[in-house]
PDB file of N, CA and C in Angstrom:
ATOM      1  N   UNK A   1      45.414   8.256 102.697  1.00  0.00           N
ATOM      2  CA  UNK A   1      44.229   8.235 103.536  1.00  0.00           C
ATOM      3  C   UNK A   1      43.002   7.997 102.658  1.00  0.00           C
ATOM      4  N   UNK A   2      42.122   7.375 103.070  1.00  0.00           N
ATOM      5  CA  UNK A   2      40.913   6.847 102.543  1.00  0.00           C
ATOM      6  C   UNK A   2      39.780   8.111 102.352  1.00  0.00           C
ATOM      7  N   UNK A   3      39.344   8.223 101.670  1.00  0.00           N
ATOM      8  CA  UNK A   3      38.391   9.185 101.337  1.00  0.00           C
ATOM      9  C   UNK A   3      36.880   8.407 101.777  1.00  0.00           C
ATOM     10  N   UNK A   4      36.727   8.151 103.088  1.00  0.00           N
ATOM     11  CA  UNK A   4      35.774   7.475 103.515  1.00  0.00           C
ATOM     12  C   UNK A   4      34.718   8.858 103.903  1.00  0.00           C
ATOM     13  N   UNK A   5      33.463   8.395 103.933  1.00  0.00           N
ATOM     14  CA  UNK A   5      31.987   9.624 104.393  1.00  0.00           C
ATOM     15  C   UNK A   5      32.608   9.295 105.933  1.00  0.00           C
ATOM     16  N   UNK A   6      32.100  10.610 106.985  1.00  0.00           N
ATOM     17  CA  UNK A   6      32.527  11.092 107.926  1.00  0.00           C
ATOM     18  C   UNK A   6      30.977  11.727 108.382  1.00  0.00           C
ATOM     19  N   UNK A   7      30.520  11.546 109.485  1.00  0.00           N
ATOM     20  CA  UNK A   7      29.352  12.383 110.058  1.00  0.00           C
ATOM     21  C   UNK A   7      29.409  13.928 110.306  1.00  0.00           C
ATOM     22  N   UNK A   8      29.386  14.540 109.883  1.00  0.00           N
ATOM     23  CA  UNK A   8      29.333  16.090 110.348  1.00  0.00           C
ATOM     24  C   UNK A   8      28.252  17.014 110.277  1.00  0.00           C
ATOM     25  N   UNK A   9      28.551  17.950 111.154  1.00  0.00           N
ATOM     26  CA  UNK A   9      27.677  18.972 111.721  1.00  0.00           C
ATOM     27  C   UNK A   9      28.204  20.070 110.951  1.00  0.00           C
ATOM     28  N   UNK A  10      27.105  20.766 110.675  1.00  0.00           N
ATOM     29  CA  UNK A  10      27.769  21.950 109.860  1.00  0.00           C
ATOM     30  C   UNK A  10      27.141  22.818 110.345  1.00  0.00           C
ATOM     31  N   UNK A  11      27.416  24.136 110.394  1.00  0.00           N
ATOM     32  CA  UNK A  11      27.060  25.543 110.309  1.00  0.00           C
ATOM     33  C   UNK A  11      26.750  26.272 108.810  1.00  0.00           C
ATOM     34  N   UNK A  12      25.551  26.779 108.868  1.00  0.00           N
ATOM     35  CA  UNK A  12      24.995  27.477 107.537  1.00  0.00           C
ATOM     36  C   UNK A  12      24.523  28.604 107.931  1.00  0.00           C
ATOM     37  N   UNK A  13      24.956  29.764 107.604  1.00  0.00           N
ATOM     38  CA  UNK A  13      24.354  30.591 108.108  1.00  0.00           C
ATOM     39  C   UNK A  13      24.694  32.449 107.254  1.00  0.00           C
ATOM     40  N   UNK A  14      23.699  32.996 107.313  1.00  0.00           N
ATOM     41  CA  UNK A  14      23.169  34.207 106.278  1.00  0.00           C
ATOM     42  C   UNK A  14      22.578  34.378 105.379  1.00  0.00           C
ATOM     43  N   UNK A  15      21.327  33.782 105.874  1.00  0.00           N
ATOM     44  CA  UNK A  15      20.135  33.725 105.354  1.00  0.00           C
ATOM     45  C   UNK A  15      19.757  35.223 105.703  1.00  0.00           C
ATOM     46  N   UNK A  16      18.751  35.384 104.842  1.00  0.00           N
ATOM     47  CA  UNK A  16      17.856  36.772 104.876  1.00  0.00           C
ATOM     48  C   UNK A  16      16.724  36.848 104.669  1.00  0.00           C
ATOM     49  N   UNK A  17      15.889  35.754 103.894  1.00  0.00           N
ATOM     50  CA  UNK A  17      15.157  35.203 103.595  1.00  0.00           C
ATOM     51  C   UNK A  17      14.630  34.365 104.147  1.00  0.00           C
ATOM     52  N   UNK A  18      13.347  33.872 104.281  1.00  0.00           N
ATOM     53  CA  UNK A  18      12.723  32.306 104.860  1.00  0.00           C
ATOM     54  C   UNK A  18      13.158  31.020 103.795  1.00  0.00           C
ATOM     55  N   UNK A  19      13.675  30.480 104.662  1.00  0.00           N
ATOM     56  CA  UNK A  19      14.341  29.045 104.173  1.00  0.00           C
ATOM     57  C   UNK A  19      13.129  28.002 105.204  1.00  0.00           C
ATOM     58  N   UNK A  20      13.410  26.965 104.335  1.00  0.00           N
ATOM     59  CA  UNK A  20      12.429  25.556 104.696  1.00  0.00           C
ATOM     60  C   UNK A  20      13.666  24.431 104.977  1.00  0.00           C
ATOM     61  N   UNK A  21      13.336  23.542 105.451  1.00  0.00           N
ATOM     62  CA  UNK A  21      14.701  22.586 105.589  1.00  0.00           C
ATOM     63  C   UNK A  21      14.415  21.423 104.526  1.00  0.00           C
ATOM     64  N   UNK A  22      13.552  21.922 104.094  1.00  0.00           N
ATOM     65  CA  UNK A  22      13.436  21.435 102.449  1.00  0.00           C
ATOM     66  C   UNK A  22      14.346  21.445 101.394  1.00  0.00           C
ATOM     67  N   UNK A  23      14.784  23.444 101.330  1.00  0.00           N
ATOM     68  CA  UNK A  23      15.819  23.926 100.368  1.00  0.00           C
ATOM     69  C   UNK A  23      16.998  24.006 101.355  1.00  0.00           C
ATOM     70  N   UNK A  24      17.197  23.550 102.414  1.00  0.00           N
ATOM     71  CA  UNK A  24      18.555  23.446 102.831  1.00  0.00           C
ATOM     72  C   UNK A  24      18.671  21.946 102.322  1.00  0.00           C
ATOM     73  N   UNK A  25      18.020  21.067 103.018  1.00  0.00           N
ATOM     74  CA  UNK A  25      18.669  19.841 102.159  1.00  0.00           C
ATOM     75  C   UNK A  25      18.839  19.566 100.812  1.00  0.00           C
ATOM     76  N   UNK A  26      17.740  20.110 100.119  1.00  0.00           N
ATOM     77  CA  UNK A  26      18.423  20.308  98.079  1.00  0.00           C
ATOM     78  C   UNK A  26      19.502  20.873  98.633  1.00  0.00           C
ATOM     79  N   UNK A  27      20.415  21.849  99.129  1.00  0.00           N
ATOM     80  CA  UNK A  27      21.820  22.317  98.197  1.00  0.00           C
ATOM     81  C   UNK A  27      22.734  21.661  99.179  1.00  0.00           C
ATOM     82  N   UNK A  28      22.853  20.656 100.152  1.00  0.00           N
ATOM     83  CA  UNK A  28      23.420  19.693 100.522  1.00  0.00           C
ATOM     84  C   UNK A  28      23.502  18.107 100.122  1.00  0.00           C
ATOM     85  N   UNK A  29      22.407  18.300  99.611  1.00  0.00           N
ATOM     86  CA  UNK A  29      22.387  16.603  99.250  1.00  0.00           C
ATOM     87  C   UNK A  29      22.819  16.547  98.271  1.00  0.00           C
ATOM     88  N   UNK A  30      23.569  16.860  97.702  1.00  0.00           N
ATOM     89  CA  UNK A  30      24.629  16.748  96.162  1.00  0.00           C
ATOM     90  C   UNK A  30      26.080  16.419  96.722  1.00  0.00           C
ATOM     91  N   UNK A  31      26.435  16.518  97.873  1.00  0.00           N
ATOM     92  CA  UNK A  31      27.588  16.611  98.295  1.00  0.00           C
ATOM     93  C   UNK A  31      27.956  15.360  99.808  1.00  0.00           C
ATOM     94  N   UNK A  32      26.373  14.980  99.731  1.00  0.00           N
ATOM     95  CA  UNK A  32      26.636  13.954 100.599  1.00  0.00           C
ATOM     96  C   UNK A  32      25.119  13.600 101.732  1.00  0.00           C
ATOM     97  N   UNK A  33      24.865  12.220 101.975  1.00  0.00           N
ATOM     98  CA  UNK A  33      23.905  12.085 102.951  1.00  0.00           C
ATOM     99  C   UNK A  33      23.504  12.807 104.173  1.00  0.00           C
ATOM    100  N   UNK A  34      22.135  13.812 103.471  1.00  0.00           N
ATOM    101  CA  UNK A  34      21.854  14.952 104.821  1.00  0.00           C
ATOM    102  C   UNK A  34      20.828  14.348 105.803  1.00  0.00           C
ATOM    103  N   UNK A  35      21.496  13.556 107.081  1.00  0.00           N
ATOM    104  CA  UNK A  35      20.227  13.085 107.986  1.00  0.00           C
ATOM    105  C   UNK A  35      19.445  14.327 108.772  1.00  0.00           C
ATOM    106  N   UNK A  36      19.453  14.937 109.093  1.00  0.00           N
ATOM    107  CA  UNK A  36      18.362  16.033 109.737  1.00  0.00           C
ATOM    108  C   UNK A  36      19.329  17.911 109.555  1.00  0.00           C
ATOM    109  N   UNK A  37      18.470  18.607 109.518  1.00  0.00           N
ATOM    110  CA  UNK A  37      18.641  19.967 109.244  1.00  0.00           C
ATOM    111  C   UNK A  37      17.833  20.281 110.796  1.00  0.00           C
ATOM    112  N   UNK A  38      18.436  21.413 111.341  1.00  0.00           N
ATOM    113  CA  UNK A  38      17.597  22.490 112.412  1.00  0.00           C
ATOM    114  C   UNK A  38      17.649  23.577 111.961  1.00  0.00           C
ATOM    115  N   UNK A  39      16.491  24.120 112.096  1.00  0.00           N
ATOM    116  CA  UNK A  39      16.237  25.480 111.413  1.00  0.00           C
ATOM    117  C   UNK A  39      15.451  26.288 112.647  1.00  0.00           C
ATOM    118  N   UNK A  40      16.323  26.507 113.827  1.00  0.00           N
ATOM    119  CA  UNK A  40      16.273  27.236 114.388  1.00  0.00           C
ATOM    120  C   UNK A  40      15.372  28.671 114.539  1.00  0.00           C
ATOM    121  N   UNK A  41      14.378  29.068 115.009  1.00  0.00           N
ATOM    122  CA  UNK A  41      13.153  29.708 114.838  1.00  0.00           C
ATOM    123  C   UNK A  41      13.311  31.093 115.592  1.00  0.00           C
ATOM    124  N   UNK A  42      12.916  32.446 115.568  1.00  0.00           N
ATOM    125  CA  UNK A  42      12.444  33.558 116.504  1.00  0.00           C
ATOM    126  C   UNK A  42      11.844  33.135 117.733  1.00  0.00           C
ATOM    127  N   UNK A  43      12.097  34.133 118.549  1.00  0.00           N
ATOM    128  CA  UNK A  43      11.182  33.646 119.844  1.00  0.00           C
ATOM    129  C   UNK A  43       9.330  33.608 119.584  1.00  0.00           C
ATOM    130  N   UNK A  44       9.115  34.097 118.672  1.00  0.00           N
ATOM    131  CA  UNK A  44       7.540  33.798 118.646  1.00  0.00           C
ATOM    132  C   UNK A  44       7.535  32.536 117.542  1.00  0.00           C
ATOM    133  N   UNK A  45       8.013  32.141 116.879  1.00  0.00           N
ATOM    134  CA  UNK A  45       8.204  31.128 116.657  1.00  0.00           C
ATOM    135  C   UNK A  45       7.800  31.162 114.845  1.00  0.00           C
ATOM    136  N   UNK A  46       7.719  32.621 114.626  1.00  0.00           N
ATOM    137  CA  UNK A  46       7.207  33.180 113.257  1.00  0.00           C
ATOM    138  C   UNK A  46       8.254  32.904 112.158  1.00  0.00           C
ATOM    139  N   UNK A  47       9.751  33.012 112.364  1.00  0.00           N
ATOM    140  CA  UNK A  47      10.214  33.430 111.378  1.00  0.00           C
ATOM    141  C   UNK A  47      11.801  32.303 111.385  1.00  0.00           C
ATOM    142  N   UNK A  48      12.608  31.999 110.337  1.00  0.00           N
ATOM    143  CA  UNK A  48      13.980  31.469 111.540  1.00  0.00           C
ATOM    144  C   UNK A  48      14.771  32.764 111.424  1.00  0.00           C
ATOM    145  N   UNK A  49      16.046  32.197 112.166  1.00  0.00           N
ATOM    146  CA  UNK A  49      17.182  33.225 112.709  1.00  0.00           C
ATOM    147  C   UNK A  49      18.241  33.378 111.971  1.00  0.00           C
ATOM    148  N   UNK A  50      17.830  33.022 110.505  1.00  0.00           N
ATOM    149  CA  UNK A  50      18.999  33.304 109.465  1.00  0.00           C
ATOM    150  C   UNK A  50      20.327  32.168 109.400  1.00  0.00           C
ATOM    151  N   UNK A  51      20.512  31.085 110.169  1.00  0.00           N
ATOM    152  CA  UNK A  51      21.111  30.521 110.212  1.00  0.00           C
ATOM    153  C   UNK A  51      20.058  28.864 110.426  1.00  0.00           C
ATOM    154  N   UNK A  52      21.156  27.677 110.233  1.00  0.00           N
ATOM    155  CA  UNK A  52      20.442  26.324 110.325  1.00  0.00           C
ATOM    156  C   UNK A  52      21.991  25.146 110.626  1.00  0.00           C
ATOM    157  N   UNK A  53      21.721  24.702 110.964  1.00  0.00           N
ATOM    158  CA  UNK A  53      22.933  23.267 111.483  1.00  0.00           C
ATOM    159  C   UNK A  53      22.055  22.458 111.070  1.00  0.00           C
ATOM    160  N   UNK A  54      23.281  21.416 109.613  1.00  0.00           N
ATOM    161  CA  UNK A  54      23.191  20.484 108.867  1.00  0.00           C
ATOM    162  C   UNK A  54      23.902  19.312 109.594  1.00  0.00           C
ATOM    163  N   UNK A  55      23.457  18.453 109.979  1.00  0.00           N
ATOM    164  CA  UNK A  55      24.026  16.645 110.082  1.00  0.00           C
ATOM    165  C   UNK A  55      24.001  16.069 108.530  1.00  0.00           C
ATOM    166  N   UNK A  56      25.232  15.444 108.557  1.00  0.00           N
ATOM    167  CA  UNK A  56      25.116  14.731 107.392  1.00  0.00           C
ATOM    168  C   UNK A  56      26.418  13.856 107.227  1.00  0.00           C
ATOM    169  N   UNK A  57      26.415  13.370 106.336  1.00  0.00           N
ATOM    170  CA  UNK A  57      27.835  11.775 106.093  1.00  0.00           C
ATOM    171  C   UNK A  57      28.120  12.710 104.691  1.00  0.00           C
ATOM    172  N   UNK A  58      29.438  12.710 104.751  1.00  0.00           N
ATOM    173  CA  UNK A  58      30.291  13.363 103.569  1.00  0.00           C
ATOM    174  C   UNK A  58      31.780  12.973 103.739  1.00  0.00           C
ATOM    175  N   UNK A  59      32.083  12.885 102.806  1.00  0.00           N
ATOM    176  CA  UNK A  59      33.337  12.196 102.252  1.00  0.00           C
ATOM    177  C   UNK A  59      34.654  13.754 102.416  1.00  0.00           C
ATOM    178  N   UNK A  60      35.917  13.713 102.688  1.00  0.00           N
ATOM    179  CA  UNK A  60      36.634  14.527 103.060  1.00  0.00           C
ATOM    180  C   UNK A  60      36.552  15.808 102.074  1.00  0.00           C
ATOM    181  N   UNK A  61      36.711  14.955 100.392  1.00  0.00           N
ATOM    182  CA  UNK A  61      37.306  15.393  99.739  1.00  0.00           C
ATOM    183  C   UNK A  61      35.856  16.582  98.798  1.00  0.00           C
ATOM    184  N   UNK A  62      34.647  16.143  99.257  1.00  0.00           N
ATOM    185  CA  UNK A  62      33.128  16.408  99.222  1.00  0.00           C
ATOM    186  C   UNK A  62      33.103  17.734  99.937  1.00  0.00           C
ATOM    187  N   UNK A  63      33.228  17.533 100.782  1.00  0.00           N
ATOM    188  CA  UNK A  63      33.311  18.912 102.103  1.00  0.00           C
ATOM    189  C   UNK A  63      34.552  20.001 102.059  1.00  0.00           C
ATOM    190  N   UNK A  64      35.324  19.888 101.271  1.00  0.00           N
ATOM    191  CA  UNK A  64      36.264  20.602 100.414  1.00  0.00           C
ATOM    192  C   UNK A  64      35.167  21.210  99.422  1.00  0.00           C
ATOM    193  N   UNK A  65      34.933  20.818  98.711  1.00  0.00           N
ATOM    194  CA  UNK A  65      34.193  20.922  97.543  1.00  0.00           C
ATOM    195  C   UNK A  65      32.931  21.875  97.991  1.00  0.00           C
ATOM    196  N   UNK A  66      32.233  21.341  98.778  1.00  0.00           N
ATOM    197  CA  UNK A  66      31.257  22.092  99.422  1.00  0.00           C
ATOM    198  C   UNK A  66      32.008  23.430 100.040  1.00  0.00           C
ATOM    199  N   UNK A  67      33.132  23.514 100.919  1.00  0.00           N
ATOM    200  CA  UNK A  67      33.225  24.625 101.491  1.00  0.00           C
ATOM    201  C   UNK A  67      33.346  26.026  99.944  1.00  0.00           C
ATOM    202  N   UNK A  68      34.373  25.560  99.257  1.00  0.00           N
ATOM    203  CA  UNK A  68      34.714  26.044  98.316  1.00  0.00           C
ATOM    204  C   UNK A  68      33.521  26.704  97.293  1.00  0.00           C
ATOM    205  N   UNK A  69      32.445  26.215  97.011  1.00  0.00           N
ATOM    206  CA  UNK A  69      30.862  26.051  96.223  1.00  0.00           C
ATOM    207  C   UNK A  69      30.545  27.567  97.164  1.00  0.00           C
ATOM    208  N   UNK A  70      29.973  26.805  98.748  1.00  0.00           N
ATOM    209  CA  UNK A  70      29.132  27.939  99.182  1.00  0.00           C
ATOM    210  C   UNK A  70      29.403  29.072  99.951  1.00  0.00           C
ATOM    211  N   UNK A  71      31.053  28.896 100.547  1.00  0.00           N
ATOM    212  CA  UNK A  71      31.705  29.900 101.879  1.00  0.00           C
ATOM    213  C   UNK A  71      31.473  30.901 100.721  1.00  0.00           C
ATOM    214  N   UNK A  72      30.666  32.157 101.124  1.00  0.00           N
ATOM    215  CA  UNK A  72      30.861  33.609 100.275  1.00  0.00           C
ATOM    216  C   UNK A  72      29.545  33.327  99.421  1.00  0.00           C
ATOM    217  N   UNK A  73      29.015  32.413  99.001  1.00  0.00           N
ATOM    218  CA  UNK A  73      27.886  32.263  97.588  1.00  0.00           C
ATOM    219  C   UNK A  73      26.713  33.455  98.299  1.00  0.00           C
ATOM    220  N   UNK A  74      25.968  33.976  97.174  1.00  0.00           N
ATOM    221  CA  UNK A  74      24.823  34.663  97.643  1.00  0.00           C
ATOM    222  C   UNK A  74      23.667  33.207  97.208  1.00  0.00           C
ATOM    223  N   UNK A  75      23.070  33.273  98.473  1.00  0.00           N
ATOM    224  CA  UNK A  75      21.647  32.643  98.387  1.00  0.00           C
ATOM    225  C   UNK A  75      20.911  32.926  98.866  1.00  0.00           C
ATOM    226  N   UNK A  76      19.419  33.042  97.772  1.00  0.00           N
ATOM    227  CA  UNK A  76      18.018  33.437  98.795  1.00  0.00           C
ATOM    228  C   UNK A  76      18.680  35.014  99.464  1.00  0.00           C
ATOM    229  N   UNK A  77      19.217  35.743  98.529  1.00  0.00           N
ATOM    230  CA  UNK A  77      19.180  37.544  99.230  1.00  0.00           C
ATOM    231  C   UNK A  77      19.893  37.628 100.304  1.00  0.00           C
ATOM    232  N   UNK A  78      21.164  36.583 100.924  1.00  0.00           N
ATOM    233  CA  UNK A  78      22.212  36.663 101.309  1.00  0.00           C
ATOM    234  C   UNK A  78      23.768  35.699 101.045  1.00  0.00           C
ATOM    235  N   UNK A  79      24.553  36.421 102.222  1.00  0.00           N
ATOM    236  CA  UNK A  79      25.498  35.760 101.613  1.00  0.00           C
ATOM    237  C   UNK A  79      25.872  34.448 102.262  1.00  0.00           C
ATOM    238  N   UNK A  80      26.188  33.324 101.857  1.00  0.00           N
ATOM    239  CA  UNK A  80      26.603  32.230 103.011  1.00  0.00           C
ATOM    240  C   UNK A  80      27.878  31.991 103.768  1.00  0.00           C
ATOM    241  N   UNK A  81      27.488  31.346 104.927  1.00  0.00           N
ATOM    242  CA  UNK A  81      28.931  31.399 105.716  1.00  0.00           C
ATOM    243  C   UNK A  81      28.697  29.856 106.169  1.00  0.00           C
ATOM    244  N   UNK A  82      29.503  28.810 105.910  1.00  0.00           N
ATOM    245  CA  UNK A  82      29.600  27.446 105.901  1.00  0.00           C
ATOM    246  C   UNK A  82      30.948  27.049 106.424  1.00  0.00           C
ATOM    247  N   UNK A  83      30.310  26.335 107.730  1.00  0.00           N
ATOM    248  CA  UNK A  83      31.902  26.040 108.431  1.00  0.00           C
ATOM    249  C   UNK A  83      31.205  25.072 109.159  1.00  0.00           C
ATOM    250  N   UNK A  84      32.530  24.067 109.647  1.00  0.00           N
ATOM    251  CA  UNK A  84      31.717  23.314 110.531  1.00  0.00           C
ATOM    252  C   UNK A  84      31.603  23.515 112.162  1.00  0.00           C
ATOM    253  N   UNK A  85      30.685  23.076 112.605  1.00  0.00           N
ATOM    254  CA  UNK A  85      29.857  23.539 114.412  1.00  0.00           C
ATOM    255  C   UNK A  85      30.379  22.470 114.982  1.00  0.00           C
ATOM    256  N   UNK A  86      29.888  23.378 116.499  1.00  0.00           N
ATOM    257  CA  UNK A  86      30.734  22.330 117.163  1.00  0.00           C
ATOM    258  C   UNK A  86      29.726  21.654 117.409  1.00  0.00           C
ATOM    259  N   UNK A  87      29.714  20.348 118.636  1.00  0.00           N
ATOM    260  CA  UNK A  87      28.854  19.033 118.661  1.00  0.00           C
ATOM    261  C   UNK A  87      28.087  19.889 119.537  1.00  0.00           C
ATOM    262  N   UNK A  88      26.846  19.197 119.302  1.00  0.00           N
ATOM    263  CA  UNK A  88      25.465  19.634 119.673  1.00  0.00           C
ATOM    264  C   UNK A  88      25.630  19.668 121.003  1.00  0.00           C
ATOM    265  N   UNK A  89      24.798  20.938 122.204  1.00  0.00           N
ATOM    266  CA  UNK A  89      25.151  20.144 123.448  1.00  0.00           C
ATOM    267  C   UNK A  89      23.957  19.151 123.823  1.00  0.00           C
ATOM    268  N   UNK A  90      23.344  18.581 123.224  1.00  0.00           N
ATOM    269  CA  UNK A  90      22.546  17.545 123.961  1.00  0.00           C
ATOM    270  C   UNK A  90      23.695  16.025 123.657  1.00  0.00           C
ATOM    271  N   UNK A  91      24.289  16.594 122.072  1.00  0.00           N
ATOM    272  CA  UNK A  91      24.876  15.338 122.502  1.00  0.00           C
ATOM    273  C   UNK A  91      25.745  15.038 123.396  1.00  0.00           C
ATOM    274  N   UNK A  92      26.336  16.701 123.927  1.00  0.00           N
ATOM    275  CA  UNK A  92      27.083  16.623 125.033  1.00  0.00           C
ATOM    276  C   UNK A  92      26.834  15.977 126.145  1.00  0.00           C
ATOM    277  N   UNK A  93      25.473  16.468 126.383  1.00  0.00           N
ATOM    278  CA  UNK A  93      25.045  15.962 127.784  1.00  0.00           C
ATOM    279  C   UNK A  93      24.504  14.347 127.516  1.00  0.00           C
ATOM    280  N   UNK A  94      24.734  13.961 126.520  1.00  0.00           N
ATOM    281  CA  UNK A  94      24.571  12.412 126.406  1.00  0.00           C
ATOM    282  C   UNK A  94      25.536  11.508 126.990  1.00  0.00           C
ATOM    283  N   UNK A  95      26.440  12.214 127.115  1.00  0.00           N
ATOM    284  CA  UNK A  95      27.870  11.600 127.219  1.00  0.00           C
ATOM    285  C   UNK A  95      28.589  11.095 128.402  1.00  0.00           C
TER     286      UNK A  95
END
């Protein structure tokens, strides 16, 4: 099988800290083309919710690599949990 880049959605999440989708894309973009980050916000709109969903093109054998790097890593004063999400529902309702 071809080790071709693949579009995926990821799940990032256990944050504890304020993250920017600045420093989410630095520790993704080593591992493959990150087109947009959501960084999901509090209801007043002050703070995010400790978690963010990454889009990005990554290669099979990349996203191995990545799970392995960050599932468990402490970052930014927690620990990470990296798996992949399911499809967005807007893109659902695109469909």
């Amino acid at each position: 099988m071809a080790d071709t880049e693949v579009a995926k959605r990821i799940y990032v999440g256990g944050f504890t800290m304020p993250v920017t989708e600045a420093d989410i894309t630095g520790r993704f973009k080593p591992f493959g083309q990150v087109s947009s980050v959501e960084l999901p916000k509090t209801a007043d709109g002050q703070a995010t919710r400790g978690f963010s969903y990454v889009n990005l093109s990554i290669k099979p054998s990349q996203w191995r690599r990545c799970l392995s790097i960050y599932t468990g890593a402490k970052w930014k004063g927690g620990k990470l949990r990296v798996e992949e999400a399911k499809e967005d529902y807007m893109a659902k309702l695109k469909r």
